[in-house]
C-alpha atoms as a PDB file:
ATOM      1  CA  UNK A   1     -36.757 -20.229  12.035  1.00  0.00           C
ATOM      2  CA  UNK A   2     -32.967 -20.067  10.743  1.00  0.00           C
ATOM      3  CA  UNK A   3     -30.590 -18.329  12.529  1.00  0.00           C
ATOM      4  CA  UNK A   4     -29.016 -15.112  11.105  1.00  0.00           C
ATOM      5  CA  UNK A   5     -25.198 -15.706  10.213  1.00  0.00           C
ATOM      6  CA  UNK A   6     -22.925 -13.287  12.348  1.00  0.00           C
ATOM      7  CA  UNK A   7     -21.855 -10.538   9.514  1.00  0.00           C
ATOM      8  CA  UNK A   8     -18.287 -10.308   8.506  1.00  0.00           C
ATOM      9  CA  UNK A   9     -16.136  -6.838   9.334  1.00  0.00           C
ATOM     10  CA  UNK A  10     -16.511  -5.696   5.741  1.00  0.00           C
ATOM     11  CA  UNK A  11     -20.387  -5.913   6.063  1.00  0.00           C
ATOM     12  CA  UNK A  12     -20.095  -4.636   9.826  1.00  0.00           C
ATOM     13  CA  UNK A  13     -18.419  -1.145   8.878  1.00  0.00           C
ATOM     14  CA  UNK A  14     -20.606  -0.872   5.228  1.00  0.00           C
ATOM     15  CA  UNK A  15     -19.163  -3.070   1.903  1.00  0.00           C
ATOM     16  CA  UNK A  16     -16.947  -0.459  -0.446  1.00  0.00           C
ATOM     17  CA  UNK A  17     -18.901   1.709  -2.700  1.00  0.00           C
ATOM     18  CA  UNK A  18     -18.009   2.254  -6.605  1.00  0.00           C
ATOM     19  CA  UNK A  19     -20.365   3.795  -8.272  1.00  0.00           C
ATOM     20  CA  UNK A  20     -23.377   3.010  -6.352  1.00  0.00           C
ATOM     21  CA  UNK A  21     -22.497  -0.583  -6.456  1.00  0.00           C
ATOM     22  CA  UNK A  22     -21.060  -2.318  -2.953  1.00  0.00           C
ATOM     23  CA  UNK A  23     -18.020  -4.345  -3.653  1.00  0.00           C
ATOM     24  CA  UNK A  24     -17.339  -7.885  -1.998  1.00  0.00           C
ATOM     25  CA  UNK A  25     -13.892  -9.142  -1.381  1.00  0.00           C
ATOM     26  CA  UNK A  26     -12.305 -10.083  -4.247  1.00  0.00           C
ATOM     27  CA  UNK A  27      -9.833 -12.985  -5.072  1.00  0.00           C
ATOM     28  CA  UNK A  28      -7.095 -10.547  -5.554  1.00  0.00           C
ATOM     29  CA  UNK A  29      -7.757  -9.152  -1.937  1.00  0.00           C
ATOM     30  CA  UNK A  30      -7.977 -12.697  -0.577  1.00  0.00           C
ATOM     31  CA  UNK A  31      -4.535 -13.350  -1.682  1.00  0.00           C
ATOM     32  CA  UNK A  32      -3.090 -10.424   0.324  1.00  0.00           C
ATOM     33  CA  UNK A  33      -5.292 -11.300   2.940  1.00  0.00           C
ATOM     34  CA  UNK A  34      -3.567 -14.703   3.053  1.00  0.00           C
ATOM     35  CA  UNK A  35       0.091 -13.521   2.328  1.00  0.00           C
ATOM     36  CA  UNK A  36      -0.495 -10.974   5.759  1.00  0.00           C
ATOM     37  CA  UNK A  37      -1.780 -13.709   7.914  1.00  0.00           C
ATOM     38  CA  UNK A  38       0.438 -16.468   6.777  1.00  0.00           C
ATOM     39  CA  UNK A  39       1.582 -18.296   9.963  1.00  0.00           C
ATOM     40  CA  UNK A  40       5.295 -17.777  10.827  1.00  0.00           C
ATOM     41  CA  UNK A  41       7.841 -19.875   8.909  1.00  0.00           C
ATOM     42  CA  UNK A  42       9.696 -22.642  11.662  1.00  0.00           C
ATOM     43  CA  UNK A  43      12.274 -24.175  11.269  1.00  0.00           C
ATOM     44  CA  UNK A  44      14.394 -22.432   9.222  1.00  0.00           C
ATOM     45  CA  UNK A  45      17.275 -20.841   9.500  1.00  0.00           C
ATOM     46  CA  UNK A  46      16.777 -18.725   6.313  1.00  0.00           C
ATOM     47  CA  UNK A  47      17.079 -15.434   6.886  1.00  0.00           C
ATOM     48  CA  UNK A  48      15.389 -13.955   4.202  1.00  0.00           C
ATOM     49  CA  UNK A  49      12.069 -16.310   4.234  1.00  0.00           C
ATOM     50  CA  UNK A  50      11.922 -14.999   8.071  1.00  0.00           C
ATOM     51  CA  UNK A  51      11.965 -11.221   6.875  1.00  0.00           C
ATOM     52  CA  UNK A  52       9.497 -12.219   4.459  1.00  0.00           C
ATOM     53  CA  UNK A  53       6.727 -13.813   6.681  1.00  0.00           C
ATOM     54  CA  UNK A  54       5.537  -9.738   7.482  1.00  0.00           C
ATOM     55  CA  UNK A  55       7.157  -7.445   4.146  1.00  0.00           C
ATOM     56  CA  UNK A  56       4.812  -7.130   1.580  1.00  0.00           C
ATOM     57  CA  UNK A  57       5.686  -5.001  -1.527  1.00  0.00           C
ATOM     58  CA  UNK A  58       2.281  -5.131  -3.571  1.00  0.00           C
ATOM     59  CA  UNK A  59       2.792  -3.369  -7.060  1.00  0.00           C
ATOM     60  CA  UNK A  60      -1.080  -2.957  -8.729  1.00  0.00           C
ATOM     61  CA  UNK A  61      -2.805  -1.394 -11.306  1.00  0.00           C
ATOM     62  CA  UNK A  62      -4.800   1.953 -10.492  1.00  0.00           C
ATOM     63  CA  UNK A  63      -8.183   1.116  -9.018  1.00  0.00           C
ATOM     64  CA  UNK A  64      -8.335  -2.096  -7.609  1.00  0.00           C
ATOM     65  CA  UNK A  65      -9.086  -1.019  -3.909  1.00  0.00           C
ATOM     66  CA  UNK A  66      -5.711  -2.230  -2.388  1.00  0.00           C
ATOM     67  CA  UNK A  67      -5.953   0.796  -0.466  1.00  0.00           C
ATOM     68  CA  UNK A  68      -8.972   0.890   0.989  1.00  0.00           C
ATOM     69  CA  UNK A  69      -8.633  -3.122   1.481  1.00  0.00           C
ATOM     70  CA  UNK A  70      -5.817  -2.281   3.422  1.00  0.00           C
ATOM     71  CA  UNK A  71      -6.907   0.886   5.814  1.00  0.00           C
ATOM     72  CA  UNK A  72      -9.519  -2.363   5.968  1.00  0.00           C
ATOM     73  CA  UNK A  73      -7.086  -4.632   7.103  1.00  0.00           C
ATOM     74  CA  UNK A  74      -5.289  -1.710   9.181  1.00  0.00           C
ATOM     75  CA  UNK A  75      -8.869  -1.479  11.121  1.00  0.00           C
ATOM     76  CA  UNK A  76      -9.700  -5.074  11.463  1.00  0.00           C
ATOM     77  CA  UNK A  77      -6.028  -5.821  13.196  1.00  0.00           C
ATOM     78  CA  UNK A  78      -6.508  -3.067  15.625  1.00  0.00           C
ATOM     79  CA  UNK A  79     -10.708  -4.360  16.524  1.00  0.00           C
ATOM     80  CA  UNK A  80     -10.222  -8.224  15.860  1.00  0.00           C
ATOM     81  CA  UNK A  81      -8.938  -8.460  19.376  1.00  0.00           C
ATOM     82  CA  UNK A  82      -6.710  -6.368  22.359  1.00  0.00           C
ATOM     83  CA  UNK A  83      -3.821  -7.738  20.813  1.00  0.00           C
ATOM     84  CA  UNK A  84      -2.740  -3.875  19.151  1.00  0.00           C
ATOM     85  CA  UNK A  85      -3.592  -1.918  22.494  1.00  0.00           C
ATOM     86  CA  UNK A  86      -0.501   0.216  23.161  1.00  0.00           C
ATOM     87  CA  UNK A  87       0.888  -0.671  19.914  1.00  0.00           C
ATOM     88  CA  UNK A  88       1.580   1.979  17.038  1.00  0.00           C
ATOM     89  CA  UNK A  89       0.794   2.072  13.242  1.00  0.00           C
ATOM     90  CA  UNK A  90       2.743   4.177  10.550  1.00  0.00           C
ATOM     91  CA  UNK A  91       1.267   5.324   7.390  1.00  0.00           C
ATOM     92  CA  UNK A  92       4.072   7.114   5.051  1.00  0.00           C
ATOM     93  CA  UNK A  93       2.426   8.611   2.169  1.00  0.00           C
ATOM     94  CA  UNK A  94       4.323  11.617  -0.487  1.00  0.00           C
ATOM     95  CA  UNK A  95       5.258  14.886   0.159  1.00  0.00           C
ATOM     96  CA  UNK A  96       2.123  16.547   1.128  1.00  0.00           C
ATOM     97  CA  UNK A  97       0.382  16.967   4.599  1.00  0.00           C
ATOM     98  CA  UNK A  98      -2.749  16.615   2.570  1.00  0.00           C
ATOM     99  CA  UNK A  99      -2.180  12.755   1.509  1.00  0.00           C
ATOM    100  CA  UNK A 100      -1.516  11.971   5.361  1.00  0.00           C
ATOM    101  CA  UNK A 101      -4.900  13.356   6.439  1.00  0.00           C
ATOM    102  CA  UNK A 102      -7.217  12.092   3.404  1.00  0.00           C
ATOM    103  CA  UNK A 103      -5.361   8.711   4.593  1.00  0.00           C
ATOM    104  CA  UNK A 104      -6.773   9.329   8.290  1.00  0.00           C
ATOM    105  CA  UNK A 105      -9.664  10.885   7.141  1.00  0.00           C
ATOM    106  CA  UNK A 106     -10.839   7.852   4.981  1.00  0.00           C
ATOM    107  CA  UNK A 107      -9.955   5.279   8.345  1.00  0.00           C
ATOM    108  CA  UNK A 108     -12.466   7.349  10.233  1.00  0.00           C
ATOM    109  CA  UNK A 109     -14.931   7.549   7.202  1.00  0.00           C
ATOM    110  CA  UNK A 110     -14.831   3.624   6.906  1.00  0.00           C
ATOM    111  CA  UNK A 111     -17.046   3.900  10.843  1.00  0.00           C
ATOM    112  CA  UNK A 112     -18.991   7.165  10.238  1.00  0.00           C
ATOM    113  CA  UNK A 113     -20.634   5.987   6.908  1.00  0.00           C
ATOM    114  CA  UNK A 114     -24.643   5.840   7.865  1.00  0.00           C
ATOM    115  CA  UNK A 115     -24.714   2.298   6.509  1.00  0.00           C
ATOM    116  CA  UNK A 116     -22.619   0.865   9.113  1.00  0.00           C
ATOM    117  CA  UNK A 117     -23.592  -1.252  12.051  1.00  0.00           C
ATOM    118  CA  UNK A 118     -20.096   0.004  14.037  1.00  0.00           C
ATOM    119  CA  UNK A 119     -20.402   3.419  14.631  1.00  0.00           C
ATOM    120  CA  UNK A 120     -17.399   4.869  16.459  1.00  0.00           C
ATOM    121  CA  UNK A 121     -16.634   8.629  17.517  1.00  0.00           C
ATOM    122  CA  UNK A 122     -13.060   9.515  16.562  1.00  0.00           C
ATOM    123  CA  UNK A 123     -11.004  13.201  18.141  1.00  0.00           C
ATOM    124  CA  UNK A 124     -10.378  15.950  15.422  1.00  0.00           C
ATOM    125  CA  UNK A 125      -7.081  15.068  15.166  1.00  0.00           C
ATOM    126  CA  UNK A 126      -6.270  15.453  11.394  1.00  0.00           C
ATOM    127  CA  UNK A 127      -3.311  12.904  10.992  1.00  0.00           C
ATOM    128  CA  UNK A 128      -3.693  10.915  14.400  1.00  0.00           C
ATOM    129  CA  UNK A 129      -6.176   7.848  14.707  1.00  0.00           C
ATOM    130  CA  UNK A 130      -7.016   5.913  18.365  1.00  0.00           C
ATOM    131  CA  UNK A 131      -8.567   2.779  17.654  1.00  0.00           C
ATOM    132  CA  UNK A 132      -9.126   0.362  20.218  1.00  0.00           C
ATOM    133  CA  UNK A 133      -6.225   1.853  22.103  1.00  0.00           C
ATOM    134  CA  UNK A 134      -3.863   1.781  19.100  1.00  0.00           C
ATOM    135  CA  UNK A 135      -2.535   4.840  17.998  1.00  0.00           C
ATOM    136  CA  UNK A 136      -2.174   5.363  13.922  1.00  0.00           C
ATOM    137  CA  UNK A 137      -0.551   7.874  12.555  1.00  0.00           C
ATOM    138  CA  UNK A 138       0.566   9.758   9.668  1.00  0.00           C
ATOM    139  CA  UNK A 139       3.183  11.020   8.539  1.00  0.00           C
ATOM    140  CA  UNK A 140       4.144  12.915   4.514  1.00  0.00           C
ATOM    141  CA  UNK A 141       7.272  11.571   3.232  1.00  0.00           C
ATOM    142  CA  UNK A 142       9.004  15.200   3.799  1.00  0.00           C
ATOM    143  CA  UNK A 143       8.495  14.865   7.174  1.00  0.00           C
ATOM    144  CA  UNK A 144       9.681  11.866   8.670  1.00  0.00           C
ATOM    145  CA  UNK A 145      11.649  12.561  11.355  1.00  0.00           C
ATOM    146  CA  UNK A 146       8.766  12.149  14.112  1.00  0.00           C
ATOM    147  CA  UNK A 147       8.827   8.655  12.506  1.00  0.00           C
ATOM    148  CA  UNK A 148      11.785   7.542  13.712  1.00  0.00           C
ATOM    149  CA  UNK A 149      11.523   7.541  17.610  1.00  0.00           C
ATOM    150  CA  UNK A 150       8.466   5.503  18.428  1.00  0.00           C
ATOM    151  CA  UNK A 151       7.954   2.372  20.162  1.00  0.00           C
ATOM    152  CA  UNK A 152       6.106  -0.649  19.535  1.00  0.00           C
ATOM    153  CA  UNK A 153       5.184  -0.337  16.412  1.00  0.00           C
ATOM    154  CA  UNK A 154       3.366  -3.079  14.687  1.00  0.00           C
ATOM    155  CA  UNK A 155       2.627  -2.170  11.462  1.00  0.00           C
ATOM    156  CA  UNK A 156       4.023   0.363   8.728  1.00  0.00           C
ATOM    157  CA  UNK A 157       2.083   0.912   5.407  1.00  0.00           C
ATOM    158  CA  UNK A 158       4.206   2.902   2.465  1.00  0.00           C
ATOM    159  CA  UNK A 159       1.389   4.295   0.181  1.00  0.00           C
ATOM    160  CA  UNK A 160       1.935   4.987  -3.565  1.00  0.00           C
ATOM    161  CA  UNK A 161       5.540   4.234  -2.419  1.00  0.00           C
ATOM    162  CA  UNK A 162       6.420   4.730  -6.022  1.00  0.00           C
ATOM    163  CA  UNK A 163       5.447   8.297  -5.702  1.00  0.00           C
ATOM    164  CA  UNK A 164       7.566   9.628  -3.178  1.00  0.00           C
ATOM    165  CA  UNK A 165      10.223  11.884  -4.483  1.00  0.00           C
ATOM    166  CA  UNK A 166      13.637  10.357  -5.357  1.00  0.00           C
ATOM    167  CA  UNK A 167      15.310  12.174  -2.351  1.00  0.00           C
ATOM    168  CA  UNK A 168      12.675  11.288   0.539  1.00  0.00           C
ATOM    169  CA  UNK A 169      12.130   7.483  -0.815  1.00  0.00           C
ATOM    170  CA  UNK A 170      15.090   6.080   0.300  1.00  0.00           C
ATOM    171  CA  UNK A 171      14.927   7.755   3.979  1.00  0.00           C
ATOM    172  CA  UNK A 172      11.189   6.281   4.136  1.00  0.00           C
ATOM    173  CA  UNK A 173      12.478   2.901   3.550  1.00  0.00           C
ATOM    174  CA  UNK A 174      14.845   3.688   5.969  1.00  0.00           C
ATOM    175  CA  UNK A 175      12.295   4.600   8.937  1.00  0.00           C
ATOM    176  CA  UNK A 176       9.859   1.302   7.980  1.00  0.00           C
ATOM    177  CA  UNK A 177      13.210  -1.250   8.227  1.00  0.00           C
ATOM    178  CA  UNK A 178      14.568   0.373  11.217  1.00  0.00           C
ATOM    179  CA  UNK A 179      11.927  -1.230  13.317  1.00  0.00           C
ATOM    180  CA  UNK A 180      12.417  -4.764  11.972  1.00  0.00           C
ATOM    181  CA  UNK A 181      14.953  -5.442  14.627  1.00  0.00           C
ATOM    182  CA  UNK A 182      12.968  -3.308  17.273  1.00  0.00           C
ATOM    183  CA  UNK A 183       9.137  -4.626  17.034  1.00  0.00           C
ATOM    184  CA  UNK A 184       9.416  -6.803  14.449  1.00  0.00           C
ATOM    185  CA  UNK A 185       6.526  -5.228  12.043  1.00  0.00           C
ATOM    186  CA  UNK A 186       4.222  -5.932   9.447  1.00  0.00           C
ATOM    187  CA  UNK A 187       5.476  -3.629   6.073  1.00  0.00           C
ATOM    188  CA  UNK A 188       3.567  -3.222   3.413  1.00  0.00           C
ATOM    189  CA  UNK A 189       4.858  -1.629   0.693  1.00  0.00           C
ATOM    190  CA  UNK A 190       2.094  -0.488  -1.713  1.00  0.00           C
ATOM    191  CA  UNK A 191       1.652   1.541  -5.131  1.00  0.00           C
ATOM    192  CA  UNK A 192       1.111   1.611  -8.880  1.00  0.00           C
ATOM    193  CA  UNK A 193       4.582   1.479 -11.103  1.00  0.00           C
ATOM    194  CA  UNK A 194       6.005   5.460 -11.241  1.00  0.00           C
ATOM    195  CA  UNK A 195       9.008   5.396 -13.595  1.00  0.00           C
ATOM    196  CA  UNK A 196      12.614   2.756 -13.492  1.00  0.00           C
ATOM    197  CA  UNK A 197      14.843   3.673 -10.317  1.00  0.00           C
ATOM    198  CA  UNK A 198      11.612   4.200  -8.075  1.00  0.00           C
ATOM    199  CA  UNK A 199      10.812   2.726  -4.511  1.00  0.00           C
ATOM    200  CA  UNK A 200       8.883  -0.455  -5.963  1.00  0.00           C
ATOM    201  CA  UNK A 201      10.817  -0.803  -8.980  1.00  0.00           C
ATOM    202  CA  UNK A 202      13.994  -0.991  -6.864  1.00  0.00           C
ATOM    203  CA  UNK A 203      12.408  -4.047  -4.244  1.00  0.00           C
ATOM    204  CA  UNK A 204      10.885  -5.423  -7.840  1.00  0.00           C
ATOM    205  CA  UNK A 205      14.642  -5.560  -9.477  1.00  0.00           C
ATOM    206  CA  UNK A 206      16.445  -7.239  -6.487  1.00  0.00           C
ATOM    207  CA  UNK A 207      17.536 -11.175  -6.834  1.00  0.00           C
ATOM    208  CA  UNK A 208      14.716 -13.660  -4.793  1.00  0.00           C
ATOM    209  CA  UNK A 209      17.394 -14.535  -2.227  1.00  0.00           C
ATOM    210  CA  UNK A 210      18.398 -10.435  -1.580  1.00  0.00           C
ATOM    211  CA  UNK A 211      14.752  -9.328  -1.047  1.00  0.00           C
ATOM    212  CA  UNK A 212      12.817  -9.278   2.354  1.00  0.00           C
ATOM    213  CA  UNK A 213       9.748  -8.287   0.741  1.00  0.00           C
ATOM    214  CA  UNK A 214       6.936 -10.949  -1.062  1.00  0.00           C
ATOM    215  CA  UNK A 215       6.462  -9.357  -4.125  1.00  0.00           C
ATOM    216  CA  UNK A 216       2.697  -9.270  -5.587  1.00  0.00           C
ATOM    217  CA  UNK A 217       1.664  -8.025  -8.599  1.00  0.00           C
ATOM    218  CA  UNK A 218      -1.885  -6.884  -9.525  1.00  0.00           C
ATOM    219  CA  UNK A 219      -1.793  -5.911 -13.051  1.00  0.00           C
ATOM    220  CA  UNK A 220      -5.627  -4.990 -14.587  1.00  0.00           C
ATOM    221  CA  UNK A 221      -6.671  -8.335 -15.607  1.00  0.00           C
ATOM    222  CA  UNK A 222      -7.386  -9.271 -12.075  1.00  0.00           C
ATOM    223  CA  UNK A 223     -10.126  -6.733 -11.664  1.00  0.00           C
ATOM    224  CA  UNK A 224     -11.811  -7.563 -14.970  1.00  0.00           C
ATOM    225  CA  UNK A 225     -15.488  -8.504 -14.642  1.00  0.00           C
ATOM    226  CA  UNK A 226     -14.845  -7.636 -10.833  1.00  0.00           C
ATOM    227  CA  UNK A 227     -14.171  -3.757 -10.346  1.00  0.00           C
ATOM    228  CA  UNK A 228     -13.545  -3.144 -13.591  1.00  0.00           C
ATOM    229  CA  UNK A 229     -15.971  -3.569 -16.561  1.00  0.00           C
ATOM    230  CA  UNK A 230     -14.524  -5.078 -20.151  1.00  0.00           C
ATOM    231  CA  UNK A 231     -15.971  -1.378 -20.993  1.00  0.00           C
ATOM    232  CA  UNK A 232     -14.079   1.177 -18.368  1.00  0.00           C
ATOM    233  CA  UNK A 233     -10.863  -1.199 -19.556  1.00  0.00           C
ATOM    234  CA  UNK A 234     -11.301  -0.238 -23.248  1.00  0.00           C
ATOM    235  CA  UNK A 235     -11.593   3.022 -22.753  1.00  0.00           C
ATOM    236  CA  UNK A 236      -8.725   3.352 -20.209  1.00  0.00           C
ATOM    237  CA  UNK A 237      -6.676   1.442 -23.404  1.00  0.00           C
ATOM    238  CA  UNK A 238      -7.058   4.597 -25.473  1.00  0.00           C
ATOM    239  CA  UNK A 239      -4.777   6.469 -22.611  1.00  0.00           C
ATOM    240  CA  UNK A 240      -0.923   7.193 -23.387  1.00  0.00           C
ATOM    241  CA  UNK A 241      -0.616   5.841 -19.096  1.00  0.00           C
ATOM    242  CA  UNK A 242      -2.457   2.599 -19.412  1.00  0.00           C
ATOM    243  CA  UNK A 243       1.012  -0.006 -19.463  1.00  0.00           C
ATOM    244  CA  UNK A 244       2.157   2.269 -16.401  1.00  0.00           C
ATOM    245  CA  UNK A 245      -1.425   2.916 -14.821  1.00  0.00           C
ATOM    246  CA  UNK A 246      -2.653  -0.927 -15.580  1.00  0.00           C
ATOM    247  CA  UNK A 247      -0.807  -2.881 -17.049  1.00  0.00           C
ATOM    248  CA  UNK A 248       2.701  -2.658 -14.381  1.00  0.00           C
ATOM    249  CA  UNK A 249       5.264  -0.932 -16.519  1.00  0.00           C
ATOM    250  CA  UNK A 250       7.914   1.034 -14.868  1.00  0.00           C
ATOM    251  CA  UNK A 251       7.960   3.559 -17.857  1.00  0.00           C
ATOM    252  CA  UNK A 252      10.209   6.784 -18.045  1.00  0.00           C
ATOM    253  CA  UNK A 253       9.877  10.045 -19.884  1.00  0.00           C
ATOM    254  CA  UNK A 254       9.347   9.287 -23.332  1.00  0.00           C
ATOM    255  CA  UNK A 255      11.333  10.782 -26.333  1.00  0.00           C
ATOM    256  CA  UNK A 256      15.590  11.435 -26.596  1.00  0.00           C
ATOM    257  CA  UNK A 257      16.996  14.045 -23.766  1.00  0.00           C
ATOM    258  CA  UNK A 258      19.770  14.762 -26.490  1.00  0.00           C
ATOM    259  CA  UNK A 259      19.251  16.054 -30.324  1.00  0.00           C
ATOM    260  CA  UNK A 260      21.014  13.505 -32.736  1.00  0.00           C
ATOM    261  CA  UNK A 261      22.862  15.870 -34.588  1.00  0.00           C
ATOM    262  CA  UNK A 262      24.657  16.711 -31.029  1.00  0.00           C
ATOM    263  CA  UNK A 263      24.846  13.063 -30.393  1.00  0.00           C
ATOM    264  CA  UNK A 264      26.380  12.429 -33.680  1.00  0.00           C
ATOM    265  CA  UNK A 265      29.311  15.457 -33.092  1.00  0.00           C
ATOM    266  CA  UNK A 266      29.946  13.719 -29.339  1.00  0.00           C
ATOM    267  CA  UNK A 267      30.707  10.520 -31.454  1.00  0.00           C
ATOM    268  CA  UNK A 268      32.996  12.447 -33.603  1.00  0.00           C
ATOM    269  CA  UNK A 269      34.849  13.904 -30.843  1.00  0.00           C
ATOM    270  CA  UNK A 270      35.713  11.071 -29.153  1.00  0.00           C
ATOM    271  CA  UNK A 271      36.778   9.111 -32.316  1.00  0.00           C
END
């Protein structure tokens, strides 16, 4: 009689769901699983390749999973061991209280789904997670100041960074850095493209030897024959968004702010 093998976390909390069919781990995810746990870098005394061991700015095409293989991720750090007890995780998603709870909501989900073999009871706390005596929280990118003060934290996730508004982005870049020098955290910076001059598109523009952040980039062709179908990717084509949705383009509004007859007088008046 063979033994049963011991099931994996994915298959402990219940495999990802699209569209009735459970997902594996994909290649794609496997990479980012291997950038996060990469050992530490010795001896070196470059800076920047020892901020990069933990920063991770991930820029992917809409619906890949990267963010429910990271709330994943998120879970399996705080369970794998006692190693996060007392520690703290901060999720910054965009101006609205209602991103930070769906956020919390869908870390809780991943151990109340019927399917799983690790059923947990969580509080009511809408934006506040215990798990295994780690404390994750969110907080909307209007409302960061809470963010600021805490203590040993261990990891910060930036979701649909990209998305934040122009105003807010920079202060939650800000609050994730801050505790570099404190706790030394894991960042992961996370989103599909927005527009030029946006949170990823700034980290994505910076010179190799400037950034602290790995870059990865996810663009659709990675989830072809995996969570996409050739199908669902034809379709999407026919969409005016695919290049910014799928295909990584930083794209701005389309079409000239300025008439060209006015443009035309402005040359005329400074000739």
């Amino acid at each position: 009689m063979s033994k049963k093998r011991p099931l994996c976390f994915n298959h402990l909390i219940s495999l990802p769901v699209k569209h009735g069919v459970k997902h594996q781990l994909y290649d794609y995810e496997r990479k980012i699983y291997d950038e996060l746990m990469k050992p530490a870098p010795t001896n070196t005394d470059d800076i920047i390749t020892m901020q990069q061991h933990k920063h991770l700015a991930i820029i992917k095409a809409t619906g890949l999973g990267i963010s429910e293989f990271t709330l994943r991720w998120i879970a399996w750090m705080c369970l794998r061991n006692n190693d996060m007890r007392g520690k703290r995780v901060v999720v910054i998603t965009g101006n609205n209280i209602a991103l930070a709870t769906d956020l919390i909501r869908r870390l809780k989900g991943l151990f109340l789904n019927p399917d799983a073999n690790y059923p947990l009871v969580f509080e009511s706390k809408e934006t506040v997670l215990e798990l295994n005596g780690c404390t994750i929280q969110a907080f909307p990118s209007h409302h960061l100041s809470a963010a600021r003060g805490l203590t040993d934290v261990s990891i910060v996730l930036l979701d649909e960074a990209s998305f934040f508004e122009i105003n807010q982005s920079e202060e939650a870049r800000d609050v994730a850095e801050r505790y570099i020098a404190k706790s030394n955290p894991y960042i992961l910076a996370i989103s599909t493209p927005n527009h030029p001059g946006d949170f990823l598109h700034k980290i994505t523009e910076q010179a190799e030897q400037d950034c602290i952040y790995r870059r990865v980039f996810l663009d659709y062709t990675v989830g072809v024959g995996n969570i996409f179908t050739e199908k669902e990717i034809e379709i999407a084509k026919r969409s005016s968004s695919f290049e910014r949705e799928y295909n990584l383009k930083f794209s701005g509004i389309e079409g000239n702010v300025f008439l060209d007859y006015k443009i035309d007088e402005a040359i005329q008046l400074g000739t």
